[in-house]
Protein backbone atom coordinates (compact mmCIF):
# COMPACT_ATOMS: atom_id res chain seq x y z
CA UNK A 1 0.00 0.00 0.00
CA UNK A 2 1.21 3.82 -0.90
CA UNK A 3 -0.36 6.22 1.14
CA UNK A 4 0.04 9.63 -0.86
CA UNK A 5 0.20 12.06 1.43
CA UNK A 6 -3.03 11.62 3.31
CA UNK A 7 -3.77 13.34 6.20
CA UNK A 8 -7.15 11.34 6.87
CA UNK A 9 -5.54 8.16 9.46
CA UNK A 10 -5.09 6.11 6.25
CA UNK A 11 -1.92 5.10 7.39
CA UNK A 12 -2.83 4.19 10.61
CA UNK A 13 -5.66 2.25 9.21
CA UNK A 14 -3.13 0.29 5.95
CA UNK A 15 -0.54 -0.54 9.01
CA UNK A 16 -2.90 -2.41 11.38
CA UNK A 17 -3.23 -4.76 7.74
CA UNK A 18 0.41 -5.24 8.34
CA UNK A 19 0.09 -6.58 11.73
CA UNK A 20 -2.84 -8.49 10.02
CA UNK A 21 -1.11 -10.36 7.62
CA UNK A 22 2.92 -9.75 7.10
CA UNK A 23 3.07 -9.49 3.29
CA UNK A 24 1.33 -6.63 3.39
CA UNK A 25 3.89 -3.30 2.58
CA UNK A 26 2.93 -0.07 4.07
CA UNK A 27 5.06 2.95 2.36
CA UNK A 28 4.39 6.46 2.73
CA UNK A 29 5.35 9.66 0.46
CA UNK A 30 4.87 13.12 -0.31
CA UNK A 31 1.34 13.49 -1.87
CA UNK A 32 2.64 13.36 -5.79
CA UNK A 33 -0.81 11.79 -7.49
CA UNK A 34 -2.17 8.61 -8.38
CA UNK A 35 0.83 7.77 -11.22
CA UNK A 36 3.62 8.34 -8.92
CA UNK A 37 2.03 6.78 -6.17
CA UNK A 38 1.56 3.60 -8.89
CA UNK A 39 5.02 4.14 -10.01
CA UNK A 40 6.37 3.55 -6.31
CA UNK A 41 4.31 0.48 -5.65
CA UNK A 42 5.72 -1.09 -9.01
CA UNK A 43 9.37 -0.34 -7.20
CA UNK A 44 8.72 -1.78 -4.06
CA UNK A 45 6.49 -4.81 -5.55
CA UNK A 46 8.41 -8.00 -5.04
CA UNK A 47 5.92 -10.25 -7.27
CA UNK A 48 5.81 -11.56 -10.63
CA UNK A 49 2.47 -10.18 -11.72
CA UNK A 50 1.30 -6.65 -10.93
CA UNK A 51 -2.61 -5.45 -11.08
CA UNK A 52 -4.02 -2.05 -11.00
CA UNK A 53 -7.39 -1.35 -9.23
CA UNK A 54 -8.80 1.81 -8.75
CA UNK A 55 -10.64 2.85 -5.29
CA UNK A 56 -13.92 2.85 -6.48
CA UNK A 57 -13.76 0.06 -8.72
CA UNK A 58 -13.87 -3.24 -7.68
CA UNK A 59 -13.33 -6.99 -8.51
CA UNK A 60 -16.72 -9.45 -8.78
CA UNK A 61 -15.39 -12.82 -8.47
CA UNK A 62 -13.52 -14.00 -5.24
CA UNK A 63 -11.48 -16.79 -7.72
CA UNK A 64 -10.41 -13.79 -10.17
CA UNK A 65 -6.16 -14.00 -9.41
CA UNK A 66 -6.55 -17.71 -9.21
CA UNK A 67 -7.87 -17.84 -12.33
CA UNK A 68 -5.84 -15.25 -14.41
CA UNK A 69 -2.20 -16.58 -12.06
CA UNK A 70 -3.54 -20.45 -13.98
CA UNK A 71 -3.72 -18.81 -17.15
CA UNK A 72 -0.62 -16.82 -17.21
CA UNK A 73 1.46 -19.79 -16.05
CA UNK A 74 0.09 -22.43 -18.40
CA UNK A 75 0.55 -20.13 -21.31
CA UNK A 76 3.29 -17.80 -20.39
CA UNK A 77 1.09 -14.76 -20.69
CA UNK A 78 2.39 -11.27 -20.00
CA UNK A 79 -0.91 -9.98 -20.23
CA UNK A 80 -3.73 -11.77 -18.92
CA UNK A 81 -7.58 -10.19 -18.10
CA UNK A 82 -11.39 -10.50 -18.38
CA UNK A 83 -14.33 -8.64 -19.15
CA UNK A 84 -15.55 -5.15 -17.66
CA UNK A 85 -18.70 -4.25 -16.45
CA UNK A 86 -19.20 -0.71 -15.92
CA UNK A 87 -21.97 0.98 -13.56
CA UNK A 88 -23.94 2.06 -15.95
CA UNK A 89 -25.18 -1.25 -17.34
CA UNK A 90 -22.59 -1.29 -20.07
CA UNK A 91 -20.64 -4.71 -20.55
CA UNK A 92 -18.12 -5.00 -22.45
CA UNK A 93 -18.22 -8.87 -22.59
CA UNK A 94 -21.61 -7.64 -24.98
CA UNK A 95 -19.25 -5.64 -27.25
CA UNK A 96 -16.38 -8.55 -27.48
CA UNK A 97 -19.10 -11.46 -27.61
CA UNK A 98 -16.72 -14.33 -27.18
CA UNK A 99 -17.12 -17.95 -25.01
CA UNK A 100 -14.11 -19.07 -24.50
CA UNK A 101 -10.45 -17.77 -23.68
CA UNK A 102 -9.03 -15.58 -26.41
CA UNK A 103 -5.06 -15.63 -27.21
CA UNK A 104 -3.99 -12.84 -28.54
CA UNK A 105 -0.41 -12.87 -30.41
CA UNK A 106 -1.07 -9.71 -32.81
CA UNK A 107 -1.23 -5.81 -31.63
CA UNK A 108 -5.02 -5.84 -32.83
CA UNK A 109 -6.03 -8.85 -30.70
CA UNK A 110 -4.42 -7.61 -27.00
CA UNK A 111 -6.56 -4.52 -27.05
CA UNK A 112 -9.44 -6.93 -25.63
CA UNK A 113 -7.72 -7.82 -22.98
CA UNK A 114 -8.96 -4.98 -19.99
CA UNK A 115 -7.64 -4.25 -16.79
CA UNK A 116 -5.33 -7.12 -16.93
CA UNK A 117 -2.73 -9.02 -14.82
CA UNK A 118 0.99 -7.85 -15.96
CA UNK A 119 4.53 -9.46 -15.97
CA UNK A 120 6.22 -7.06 -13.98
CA UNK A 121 9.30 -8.61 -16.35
CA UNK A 122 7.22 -7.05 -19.07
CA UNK A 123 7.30 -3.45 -17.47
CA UNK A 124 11.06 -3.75 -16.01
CA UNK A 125 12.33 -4.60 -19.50
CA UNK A 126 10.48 -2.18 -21.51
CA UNK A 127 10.32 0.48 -18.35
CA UNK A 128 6.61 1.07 -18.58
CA UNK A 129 5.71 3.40 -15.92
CA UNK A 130 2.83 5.58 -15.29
CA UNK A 131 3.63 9.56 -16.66
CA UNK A 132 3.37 11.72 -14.07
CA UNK A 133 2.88 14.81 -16.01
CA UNK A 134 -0.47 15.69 -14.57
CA UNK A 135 -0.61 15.03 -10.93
CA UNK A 136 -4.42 13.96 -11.03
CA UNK A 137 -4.21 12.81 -14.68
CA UNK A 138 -7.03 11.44 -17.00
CA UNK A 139 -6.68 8.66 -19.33
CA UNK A 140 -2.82 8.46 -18.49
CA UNK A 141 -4.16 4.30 -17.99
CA UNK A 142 -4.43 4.31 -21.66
CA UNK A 143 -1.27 5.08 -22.43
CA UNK A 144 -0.02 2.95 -20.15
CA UNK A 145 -1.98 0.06 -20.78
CA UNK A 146 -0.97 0.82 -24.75
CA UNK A 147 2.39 0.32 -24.48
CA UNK A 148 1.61 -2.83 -22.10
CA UNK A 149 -0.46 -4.15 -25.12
CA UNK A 150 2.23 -3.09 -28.07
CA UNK A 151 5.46 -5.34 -26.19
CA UNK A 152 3.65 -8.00 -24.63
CA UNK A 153 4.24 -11.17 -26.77
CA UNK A 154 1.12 -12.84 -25.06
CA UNK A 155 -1.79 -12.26 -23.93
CA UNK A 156 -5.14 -13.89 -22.99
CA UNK A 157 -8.76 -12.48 -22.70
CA UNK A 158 -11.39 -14.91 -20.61
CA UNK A 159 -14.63 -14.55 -21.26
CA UNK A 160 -15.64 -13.71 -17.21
CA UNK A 161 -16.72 -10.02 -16.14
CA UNK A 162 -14.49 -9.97 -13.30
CA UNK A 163 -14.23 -5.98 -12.66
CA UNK A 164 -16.67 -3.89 -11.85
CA UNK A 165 -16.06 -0.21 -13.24
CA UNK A 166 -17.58 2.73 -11.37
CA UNK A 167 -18.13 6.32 -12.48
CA UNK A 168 -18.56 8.20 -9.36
CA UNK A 169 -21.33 10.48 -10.48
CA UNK A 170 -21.19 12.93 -7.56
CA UNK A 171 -17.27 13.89 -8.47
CA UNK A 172 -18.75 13.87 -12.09
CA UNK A 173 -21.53 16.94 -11.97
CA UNK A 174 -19.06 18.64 -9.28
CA UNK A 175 -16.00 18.41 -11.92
CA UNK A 176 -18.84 19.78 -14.13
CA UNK A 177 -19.14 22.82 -12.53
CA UNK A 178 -16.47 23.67 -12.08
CA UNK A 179 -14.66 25.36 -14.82
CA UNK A 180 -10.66 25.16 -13.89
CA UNK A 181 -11.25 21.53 -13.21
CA UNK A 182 -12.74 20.82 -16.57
CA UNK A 183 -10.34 22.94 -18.34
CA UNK A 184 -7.39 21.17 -16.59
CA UNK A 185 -9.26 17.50 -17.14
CA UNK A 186 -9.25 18.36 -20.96
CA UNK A 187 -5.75 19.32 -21.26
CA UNK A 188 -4.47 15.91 -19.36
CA UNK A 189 -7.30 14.05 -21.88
CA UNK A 190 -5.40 15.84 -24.96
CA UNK A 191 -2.33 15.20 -23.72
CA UNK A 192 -2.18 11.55 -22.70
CA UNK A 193 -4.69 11.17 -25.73
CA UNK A 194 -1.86 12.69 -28.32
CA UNK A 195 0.92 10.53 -26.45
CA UNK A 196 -1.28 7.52 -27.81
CA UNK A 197 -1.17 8.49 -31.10
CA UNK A 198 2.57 9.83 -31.48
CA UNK A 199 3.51 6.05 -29.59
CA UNK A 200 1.19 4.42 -32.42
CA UNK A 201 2.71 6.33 -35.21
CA UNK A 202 6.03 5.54 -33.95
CA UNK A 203 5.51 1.87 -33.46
CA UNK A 204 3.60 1.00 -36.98
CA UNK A 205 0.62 0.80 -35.00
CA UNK A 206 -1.63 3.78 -35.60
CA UNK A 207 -3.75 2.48 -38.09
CA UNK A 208 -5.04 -0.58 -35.80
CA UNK A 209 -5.35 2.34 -32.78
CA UNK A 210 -7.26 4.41 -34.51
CA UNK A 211 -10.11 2.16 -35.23
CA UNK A 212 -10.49 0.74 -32.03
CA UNK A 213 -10.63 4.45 -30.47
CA UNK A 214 -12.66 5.84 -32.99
CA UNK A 215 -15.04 4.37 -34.64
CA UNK A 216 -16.95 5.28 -38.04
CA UNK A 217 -19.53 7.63 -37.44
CA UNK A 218 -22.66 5.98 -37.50
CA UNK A 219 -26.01 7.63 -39.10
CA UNK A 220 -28.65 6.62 -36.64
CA UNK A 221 -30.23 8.75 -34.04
CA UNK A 222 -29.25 6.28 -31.23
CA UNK A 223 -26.17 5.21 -31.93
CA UNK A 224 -24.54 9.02 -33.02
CA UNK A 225 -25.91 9.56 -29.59
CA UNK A 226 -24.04 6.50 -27.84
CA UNK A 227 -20.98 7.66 -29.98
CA UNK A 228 -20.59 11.12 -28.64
CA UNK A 229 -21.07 10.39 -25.21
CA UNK A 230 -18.97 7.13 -25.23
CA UNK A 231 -16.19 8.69 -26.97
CA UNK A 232 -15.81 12.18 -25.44
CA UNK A 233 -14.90 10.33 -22.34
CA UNK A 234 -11.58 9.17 -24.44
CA UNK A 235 -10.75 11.48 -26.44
CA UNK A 236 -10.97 15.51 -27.31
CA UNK A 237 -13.80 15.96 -28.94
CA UNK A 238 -14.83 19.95 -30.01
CA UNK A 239 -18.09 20.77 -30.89
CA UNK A 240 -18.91 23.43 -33.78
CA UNK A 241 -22.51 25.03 -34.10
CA UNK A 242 -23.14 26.98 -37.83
CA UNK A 243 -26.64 27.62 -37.67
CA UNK A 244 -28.43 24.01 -37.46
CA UNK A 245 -25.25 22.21 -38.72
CA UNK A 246 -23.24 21.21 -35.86
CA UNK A 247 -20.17 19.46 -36.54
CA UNK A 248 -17.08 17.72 -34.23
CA UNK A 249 -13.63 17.47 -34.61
CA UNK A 250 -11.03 15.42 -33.18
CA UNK A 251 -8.35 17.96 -31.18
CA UNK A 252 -10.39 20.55 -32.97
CA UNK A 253 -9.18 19.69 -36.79
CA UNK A 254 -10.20 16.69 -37.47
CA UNK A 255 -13.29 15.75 -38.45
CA UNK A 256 -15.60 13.44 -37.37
CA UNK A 257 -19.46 14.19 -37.77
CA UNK A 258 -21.66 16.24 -39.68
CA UNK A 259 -25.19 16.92 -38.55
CA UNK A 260 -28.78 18.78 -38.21
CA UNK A 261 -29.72 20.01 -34.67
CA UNK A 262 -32.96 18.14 -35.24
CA UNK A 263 -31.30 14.95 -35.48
CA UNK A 264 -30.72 15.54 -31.73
């Protein structure tokens, strides 16, 4: 455990664990954000796997490390997850559809493998750490998880919804409303979202990237609806209003959809 500066008893609290059970690690530091605080728990981690869970998220199934530890022994995985189910109702077990374990050797086939169990081998030979450019940063897990995907040779995808993602709503609407917040939120999202690309371009890989990020537009009501709410949440999408046309770029230049305001 990495207590980040909290001032709360958390400490207090994460030690009496240690007296609990003795392979529990208690280390304290400055408060630095969530990537540095991630970045010293990979240096002090002593295992051979390494798996990140956020505080409000949790995992569903009591077997899940049993089950991905099997899988990543038996078939030398560096990568190894299941599906996600997020709170609000959307799976993306739905989206992948498969019934059975999925290897994946090529780039395109290790994006479907979410939240998974890493080789720490994988991130110590590569040194894939977390940036710590922003100190509260958002999406900085896709670019890590990216490069996790790009130089892992293996990687396996069960079928199981195993962790439960959860979009604190309250911290939503008050981020909302508050204007530096949102304007510093965007900047890490355009950031962390142009690392992606410029690591993609780089690596031979942008093409594949691309379309899984961003998807064709699609011309039905429901699903240009579904489109611009799931996808503003990953990327930096810029709204343009001419009249009734209203139109969206990616970073503000590219662009992505055309429409009527009575579409909407």
């Amino acid at each position: 455990m990495v207590n980040d500066g909290s001032t709360d008893g958390t400490e207090r609290i994460a030690k009496h664990y240690v007296d609990l059970d003795k392979r529990v690690k208690v280390f304290s530091q400055e408060n630095s954000g969530q990537s540095a605080a991630r970045n010293a728990s990979m240096a002090q981690a002593t295992g051979d796997y390494l798996h990140f869970v956020d505080a409000d998220d949790y995992l569903l199934a009591m077997d899940y490390y049993e089950k991905l530890l099997w899988y990543a022994m038996h078939i030398d995985a560096d990568l190894v997850g299941g599906n996600v189910v997020c709170e609000n109702n959307f799976s993306l077990q739905t989206q992948i559809g498969h019934s059975q374990a999925i290897i994946g050797v090529n780039f395109r086939e290790k994006l479907y493998t979410h939240r998974p169990l890493i080789k720490k081998k994988l991130l110590d030979k590569h040194n894939i750490v977390w940036d710590t450019t922003f100190k509260i940063g958002y999406r900085e897990d896709m670019f890590f998880y990216l490069q996790c995907y790009y130089y892992a040779d293996k990687s396996v995808c069960l079928p199981d919804v195993f962790y439960f993602y959860r979009e604190n709503k309250k911290s939503v609407t008050r981020i909302q409303r508050d204007k530096a917040t949102m304007d510093y939120l965007q900047k890490s999202n355009q950031y962390y979202t142009e690392k992606m690309f410029e690591f993609s371009r780089e690596h031979g890989i942008y093409d594949d990237v691309y379309n899984y990020y961003v998807p064709i537009p699609l011309p039905q009501k429901s699903l240009r609806k579904r489109y611009i709410y799931k996808f503003w949440k990953i990327l930096l999408i810029t709204k343009e209003v001419i009249g009734d046309t209203i139109r969206y770029y990616l970073f503000g230049k590219i662009p992505l959809l055309t429409c009527t305001r009575k579409m909407f």
